[in-house]
Every structure is written in C-alpha cells, then in structure tokens.
C-alpha atoms as a PDB file:
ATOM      1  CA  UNK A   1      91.569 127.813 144.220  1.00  0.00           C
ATOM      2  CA  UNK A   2      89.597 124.644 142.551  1.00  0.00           C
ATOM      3  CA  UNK A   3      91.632 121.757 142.634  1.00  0.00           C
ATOM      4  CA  UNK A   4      92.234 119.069 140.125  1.00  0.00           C
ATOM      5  CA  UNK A   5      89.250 116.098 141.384  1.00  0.00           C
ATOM      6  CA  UNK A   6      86.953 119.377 141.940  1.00  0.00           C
ATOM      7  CA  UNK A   7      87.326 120.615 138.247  1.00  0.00           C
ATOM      8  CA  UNK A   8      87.235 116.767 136.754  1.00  0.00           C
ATOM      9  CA  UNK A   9      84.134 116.067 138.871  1.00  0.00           C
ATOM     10  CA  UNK A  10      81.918 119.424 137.552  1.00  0.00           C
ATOM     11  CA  UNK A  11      83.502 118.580 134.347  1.00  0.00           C
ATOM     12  CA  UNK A  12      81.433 115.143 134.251  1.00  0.00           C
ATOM     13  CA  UNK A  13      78.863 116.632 135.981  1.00  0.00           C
ATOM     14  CA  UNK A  14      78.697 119.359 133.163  1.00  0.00           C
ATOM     15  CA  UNK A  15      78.783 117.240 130.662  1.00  0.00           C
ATOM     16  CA  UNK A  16      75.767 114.572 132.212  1.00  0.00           C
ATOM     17  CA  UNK A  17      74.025 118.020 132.789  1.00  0.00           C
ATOM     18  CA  UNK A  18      74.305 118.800 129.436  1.00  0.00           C
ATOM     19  CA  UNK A  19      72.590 115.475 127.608  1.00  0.00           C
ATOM     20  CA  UNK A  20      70.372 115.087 130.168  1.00  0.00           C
ATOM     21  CA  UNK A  21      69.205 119.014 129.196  1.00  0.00           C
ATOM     22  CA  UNK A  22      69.081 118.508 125.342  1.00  0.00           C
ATOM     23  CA  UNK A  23      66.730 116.257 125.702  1.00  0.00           C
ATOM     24  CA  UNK A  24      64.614 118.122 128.583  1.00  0.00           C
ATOM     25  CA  UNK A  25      61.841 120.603 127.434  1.00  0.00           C
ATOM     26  CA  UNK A  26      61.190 123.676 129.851  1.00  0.00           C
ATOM     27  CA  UNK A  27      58.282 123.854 130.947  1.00  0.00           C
ATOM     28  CA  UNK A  28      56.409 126.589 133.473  1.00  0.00           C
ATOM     29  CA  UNK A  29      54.112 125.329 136.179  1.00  0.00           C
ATOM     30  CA  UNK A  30      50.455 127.628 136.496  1.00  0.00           C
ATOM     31  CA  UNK A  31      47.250 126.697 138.226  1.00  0.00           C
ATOM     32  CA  UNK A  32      44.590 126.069 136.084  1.00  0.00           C
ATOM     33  CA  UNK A  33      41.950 127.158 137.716  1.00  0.00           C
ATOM     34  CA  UNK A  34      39.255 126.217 134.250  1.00  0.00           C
ATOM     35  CA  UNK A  35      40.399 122.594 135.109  1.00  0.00           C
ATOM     36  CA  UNK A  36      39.608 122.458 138.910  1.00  0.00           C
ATOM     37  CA  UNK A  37      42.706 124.112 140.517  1.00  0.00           C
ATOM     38  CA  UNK A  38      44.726 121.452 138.546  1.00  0.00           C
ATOM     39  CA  UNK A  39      48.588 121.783 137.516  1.00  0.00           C
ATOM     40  CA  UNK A  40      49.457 122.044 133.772  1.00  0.00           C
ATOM     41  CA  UNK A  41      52.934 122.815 132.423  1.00  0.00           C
ATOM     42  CA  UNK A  42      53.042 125.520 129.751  1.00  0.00           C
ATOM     43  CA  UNK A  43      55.791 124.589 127.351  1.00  0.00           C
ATOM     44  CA  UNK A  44      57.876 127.479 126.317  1.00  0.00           C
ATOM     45  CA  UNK A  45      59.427 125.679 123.353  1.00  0.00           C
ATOM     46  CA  UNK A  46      63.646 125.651 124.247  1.00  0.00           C
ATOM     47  CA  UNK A  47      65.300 123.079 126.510  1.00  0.00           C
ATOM     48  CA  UNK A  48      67.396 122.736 129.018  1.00  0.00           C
ATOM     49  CA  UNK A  49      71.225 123.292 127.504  1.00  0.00           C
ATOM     50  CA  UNK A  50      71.775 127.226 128.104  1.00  0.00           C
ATOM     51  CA  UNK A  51      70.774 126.346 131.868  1.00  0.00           C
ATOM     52  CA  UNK A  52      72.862 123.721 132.040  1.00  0.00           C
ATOM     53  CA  UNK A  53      76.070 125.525 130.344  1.00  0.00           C
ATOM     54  CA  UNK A  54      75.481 128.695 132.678  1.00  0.00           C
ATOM     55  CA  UNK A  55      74.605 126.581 135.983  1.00  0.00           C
ATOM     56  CA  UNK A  56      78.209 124.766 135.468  1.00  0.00           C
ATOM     57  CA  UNK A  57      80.099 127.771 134.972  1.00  0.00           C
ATOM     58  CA  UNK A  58      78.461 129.975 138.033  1.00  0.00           C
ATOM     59  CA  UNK A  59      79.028 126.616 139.913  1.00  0.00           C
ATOM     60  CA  UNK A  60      81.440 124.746 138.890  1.00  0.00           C
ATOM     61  CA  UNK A  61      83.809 127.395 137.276  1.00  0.00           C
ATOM     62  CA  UNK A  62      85.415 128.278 133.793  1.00  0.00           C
ATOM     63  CA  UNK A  63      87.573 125.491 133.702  1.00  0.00           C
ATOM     64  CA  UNK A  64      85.089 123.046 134.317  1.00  0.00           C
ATOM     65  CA  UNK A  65      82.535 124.265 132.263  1.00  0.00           C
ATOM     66  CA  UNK A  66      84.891 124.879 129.213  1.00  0.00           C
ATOM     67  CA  UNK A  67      85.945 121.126 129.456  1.00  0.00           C
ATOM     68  CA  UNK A  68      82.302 119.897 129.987  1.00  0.00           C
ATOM     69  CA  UNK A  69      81.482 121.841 126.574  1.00  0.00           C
ATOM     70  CA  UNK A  70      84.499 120.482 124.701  1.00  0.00           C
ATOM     71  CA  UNK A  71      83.393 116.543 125.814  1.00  0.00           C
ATOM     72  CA  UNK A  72      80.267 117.805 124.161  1.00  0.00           C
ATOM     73  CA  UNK A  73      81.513 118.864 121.352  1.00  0.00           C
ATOM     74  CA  UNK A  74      83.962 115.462 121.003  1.00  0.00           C
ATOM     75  CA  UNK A  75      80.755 113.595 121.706  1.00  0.00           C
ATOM     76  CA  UNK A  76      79.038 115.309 118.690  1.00  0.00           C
ATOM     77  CA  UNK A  77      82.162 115.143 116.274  1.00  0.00           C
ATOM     78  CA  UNK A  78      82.449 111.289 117.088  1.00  0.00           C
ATOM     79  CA  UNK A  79      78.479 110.850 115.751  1.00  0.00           C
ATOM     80  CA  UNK A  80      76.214 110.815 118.885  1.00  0.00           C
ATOM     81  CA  UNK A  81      72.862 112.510 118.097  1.00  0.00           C
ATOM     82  CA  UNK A  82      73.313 115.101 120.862  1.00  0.00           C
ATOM     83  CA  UNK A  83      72.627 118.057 118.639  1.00  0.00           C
ATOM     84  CA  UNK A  84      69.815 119.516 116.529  1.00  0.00           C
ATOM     85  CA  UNK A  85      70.826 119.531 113.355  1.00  0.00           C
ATOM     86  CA  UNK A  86      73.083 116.579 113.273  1.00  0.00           C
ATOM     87  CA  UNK A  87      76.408 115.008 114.629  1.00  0.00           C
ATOM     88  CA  UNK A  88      79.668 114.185 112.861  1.00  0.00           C
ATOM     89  CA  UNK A  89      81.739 116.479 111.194  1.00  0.00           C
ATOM     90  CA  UNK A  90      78.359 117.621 109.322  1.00  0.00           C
ATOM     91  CA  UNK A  91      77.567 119.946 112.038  1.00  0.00           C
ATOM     92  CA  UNK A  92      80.652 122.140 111.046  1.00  0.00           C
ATOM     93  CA  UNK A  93      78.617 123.191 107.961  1.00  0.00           C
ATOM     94  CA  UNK A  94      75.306 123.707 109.924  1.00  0.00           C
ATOM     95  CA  UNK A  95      74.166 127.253 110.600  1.00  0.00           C
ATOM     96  CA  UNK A  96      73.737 126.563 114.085  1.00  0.00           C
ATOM     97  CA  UNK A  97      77.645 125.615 114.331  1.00  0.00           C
ATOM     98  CA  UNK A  98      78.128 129.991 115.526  1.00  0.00           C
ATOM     99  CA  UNK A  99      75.843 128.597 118.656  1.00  0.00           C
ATOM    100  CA  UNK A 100      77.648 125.866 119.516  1.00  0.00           C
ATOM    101  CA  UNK A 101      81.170 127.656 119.412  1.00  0.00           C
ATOM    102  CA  UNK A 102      79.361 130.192 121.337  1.00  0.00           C
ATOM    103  CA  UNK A 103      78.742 127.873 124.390  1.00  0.00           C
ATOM    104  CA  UNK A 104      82.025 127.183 124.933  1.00  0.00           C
ATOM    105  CA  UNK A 105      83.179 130.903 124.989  1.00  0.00           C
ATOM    106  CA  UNK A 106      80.107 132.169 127.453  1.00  0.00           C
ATOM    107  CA  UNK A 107      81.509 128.800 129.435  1.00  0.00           C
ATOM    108  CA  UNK A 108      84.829 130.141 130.394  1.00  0.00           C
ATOM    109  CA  UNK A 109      83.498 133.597 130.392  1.00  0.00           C
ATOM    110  CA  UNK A 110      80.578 133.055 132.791  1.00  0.00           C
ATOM    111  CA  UNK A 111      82.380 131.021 134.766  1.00  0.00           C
ATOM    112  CA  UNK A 112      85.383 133.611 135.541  1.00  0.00           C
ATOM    113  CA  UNK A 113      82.985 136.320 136.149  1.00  0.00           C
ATOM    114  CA  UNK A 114      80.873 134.656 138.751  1.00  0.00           C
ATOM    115  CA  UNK A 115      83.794 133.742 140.256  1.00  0.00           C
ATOM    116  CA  UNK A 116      85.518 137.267 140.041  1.00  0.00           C
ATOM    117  CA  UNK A 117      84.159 138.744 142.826  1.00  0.00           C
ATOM    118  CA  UNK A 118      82.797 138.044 146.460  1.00  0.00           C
ATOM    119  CA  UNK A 119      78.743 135.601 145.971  1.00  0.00           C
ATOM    120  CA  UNK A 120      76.088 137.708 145.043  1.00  0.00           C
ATOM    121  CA  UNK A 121      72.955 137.238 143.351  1.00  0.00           C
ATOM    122  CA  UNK A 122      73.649 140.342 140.963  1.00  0.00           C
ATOM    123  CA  UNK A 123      77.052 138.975 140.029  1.00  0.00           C
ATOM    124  CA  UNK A 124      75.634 135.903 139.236  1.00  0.00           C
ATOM    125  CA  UNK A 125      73.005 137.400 137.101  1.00  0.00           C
ATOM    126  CA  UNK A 126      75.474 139.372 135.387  1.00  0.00           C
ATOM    127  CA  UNK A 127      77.456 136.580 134.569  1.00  0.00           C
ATOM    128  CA  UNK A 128      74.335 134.861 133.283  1.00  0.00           C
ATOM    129  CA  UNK A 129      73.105 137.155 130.882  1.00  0.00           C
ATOM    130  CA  UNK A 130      76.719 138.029 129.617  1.00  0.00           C
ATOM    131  CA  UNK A 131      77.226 134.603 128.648  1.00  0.00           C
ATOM    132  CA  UNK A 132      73.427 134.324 126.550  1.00  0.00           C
ATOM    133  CA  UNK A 133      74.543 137.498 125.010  1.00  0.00           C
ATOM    134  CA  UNK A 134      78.156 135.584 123.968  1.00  0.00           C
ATOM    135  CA  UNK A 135      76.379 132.688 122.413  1.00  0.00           C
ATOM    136  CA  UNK A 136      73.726 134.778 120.619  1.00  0.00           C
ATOM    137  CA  UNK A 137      76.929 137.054 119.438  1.00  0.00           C
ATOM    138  CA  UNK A 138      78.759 133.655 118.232  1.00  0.00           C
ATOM    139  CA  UNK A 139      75.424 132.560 116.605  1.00  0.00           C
ATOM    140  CA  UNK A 140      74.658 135.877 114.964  1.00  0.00           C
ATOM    141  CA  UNK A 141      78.010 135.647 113.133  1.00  0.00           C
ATOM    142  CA  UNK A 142      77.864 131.649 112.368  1.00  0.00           C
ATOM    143  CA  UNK A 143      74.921 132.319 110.497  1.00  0.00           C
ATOM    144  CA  UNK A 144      76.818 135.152 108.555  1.00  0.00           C
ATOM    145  CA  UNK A 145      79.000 132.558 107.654  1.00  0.00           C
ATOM    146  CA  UNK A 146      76.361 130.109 106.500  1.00  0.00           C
ATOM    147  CA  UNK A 147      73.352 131.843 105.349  1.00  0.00           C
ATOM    148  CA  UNK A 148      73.961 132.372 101.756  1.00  0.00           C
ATOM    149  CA  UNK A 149      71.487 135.488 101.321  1.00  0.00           C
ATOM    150  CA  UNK A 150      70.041 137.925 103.601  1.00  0.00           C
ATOM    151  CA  UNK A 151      66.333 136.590 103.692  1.00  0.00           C
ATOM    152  CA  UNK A 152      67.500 133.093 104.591  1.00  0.00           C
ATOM    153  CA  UNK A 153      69.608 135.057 107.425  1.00  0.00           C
ATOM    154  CA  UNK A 154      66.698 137.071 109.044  1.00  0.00           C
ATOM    155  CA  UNK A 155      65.098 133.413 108.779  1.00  0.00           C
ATOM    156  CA  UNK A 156      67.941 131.335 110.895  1.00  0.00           C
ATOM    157  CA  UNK A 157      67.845 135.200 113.385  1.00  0.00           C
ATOM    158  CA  UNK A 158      64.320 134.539 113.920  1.00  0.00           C
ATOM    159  CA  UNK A 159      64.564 130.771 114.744  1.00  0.00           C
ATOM    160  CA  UNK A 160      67.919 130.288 116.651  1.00  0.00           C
ATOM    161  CA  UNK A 161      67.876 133.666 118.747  1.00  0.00           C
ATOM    162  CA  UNK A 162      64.978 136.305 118.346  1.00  0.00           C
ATOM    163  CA  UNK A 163      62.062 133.522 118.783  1.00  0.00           C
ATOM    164  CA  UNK A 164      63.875 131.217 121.643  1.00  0.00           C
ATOM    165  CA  UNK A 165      65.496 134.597 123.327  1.00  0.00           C
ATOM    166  CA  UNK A 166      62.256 135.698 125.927  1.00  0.00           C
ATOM    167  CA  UNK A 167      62.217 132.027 127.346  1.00  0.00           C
ATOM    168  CA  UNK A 168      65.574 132.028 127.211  1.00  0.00           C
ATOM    169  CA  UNK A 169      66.022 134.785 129.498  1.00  0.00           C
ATOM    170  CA  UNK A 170      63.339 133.603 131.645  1.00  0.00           C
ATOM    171  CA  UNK A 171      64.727 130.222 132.051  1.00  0.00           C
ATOM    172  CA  UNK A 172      68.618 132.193 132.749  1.00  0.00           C
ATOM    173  CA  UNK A 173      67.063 134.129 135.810  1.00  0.00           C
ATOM    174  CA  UNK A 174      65.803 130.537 137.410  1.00  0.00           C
ATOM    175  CA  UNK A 175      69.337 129.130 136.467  1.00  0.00           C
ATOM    176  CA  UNK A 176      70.662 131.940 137.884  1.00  0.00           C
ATOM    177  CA  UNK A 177      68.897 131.374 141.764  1.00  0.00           C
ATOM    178  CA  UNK A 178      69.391 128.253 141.259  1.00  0.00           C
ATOM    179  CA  UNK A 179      73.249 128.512 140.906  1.00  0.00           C
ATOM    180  CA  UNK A 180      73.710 131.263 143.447  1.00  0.00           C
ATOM    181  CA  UNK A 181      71.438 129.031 146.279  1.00  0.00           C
ATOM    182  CA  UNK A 182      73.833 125.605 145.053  1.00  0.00           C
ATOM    183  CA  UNK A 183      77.329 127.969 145.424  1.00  0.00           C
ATOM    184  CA  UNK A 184      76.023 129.118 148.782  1.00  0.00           C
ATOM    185  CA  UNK A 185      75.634 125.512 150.093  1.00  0.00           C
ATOM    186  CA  UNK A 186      79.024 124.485 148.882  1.00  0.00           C
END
C-alpha cells in the first residue's frame, strides 16, 4: 500500500519528469569509428514524454502517474507552452488532443499492471507496451474525430504514431530496465 506523501511526491516527480522530457530529444549513443573512435548521438526524432509517463507509472504507481498527467494537462489548459501544437483551451481542437487523453489512460493502466503482480522484468515490459498501445489507440480515434477526410487522416497516422512508433518502442524497452532496476532499489 502507497501512502499519501509517497503518491504526492511521484506525483511532482511525474510531473518535473514530464517538462523536463518534452523538451529532451532521444538520442542513441554509437562509436564512430570514421571519426577516430569518437561518440556521436544519433537522433531518433521523439522525446522524452512516453518514457517519462511509463517510468512514473511502473515506479511510482497509477495514482501517481494519473495525477502527474492531469497537472500536465492543467498546466497546458492554463497556457504554458508544454505541448506541440499549442496550450490553452486550443489544444482541445488539435488532432493530437486523442494522444494526450491517451497518456493519462496508459498512466493508470500501466501503473496498476506493473504493480499487479510480484517485480519482474516481463511484467514490466508488459505494462510498458500496453500502455504505448493505449495512447496510440486514444490517438488513432482523436484523429477520427479531427481529421476531416481520410487523406488528411492517413497524414496525422503517419506523423503522430506510424513514423514516431519504432523509436518509440525502442526508447519503452530502455524505460522499461530502467524502471524495473529503480523499483528494485526502492
């Protein structure tokens, strides 16, 4: 059982996570060995936020998570720049509004699945990859909602999911050992 200061302080640390991870590019380390053995970082053109919504809820749990993604939201609503396509009220009509809804359901969802059953790397995984699939799902049928013929539609599919989606799913297995190494230590 998580108690009360536990769940406030992941929910601040969720929601730090989160700003800190719009603005943070991932990026893969490799060797370049046409450079003399030097260190470049291949960008793989996402950021941060899906790591930092999934590493909350494995971590922190659903609760915390959910109310880290909702401070978000409030954040946005009130007018700080902390999404894409805009802040205010505006963002309601945007077609990435499906994704943002999204987030908060794979929140609560990750988070009670990782904590369903006894630590395990698998579980966590599982959880990880259920909760991409939720906000892909939620952003599938936001831009349903907003794409006002099919072509357009394929368009927003190809740049919100199908185009981010293989780093995305790289960058949810290092979330996911990352998350699973930070719940062993507490």
């Amino acid at each position: 059982m998580k108690t009360t200061s536990f769940i406030i302080i992941w929910t601040f640390i969720g929601f730090l996570l989160n700003i800190i991870a719009t603005f943070t590019p991932f990026e893969i380390p490799f060797l370049d060995i046409t450079k003399g053995y030097n260190i470049e970082f291949l960008g793989m053109g996402i950021n941060l936020q899906i790591a930092s919504l999934l590493f909350v809820s494995c971590v922190g749990g659903a609760t915390a998570s959910k109310y880290a993604q909702l401070l978000y939201l409030a954040m946005g609503i009130i007018g700080e720049p902390l999404y894409i396509n805009g802040s205010t009220f505006d963002m309601f009509q945007e077609p990435t509004f499906g994704y943002i809804l999204g987030s908060i359901f794979a929140s609560e969802t990750v988070g009670e699945k990782a904590f369903e059953s006894k630590l395990n790397l698998l579980n966590i995984l599982k959880s990880c990859y259920i909760g991409l699939f939720i906000v892909h799902l939620c952003g599938f049928v936001g831009l349903l909602l907003f794409a006002p013929t099919g072509i357009i539609w394929v368009s927003f599919i190809l740049k919100y999911s199908l185009i981010p989606l293989p780093s995305q799913i790289i960058l949810v297995f290092f979330t996911s050992i990352l998350a699973f190494l930070f719940r062993r230590i507490l």
